[in-house]
Protein backbone atom coordinates (compact mmCIF):
# COMPACT_ATOMS: atom_id res chain seq x y z
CA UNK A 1 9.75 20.50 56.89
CA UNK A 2 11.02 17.00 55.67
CA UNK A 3 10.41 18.51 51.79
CA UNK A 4 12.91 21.52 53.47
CA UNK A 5 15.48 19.19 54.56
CA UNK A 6 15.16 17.24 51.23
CA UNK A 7 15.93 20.01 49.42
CA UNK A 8 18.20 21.38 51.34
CA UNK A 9 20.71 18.86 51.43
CA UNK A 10 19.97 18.14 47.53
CA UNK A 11 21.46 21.72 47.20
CA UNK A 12 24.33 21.00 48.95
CA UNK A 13 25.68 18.10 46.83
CA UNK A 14 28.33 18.59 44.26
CA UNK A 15 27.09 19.57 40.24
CA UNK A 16 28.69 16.91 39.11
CA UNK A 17 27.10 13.95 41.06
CA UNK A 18 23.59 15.91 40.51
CA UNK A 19 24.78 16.63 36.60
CA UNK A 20 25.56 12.69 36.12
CA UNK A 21 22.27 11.06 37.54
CA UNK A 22 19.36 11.99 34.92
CA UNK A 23 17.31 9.48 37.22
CA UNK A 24 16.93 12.11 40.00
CA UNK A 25 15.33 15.44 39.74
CA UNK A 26 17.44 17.50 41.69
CA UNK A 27 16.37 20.56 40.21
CA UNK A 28 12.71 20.00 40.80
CA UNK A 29 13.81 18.74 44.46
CA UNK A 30 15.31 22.29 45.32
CA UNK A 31 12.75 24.22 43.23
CA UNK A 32 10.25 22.28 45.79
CA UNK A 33 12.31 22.98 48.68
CA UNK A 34 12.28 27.00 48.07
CA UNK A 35 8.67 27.05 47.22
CA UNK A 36 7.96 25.80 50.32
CA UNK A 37 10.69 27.39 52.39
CA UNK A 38 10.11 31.17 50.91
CA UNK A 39 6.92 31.16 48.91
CA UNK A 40 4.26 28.88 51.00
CA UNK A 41 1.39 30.98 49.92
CA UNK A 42 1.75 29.69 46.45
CA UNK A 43 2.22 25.81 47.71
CA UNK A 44 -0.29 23.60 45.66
CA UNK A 45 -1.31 20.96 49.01
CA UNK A 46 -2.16 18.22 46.01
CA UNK A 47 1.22 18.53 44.21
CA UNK A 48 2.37 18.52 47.92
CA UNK A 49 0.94 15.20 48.74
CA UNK A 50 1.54 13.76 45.15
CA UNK A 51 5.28 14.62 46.14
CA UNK A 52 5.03 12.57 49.70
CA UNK A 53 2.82 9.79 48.09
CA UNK A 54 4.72 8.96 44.85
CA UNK A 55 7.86 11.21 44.58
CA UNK A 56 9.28 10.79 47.99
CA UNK A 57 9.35 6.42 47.85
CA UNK A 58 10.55 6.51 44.32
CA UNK A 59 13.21 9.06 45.32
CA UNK A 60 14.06 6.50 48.57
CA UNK A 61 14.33 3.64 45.81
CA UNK A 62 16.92 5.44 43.08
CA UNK A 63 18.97 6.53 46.19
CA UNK A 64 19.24 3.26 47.93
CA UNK A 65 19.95 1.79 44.26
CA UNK A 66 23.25 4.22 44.22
């Protein structure tokens, strides 16, 4: 639910502040987020935990560096 929420509120921020920092994936955030909101059949549980082990601290990092 927390990769839900992520995305969610990635989604909901303007195109220009997602346009102007190449740092952060947003795109791949709110792909993630739909996948697992509307398609969790087709969730890949490694990518999954790849996402909370590695993509979710460095996220947490470039956002508390903004």
């Amino acid at each position: 639910m927390t990769l839900i929420n992520i995305g969610e509120l990635a989604r909901l921020l303007s195109d220009k502040l997602k346009n102007s920092e190449k740092d952060i994936p947003f795109n791949e955030i709110i792909a993630t987020r739909n996948i697992a909101a509307h398609g969790y059949f087709a969730l890949n549980f490694e990518y999954v935990w790849d996402t909370i082990k590695v993509d979710i601290p460095d996220l947490k990092t470039k956002l508390r560096a903004y």
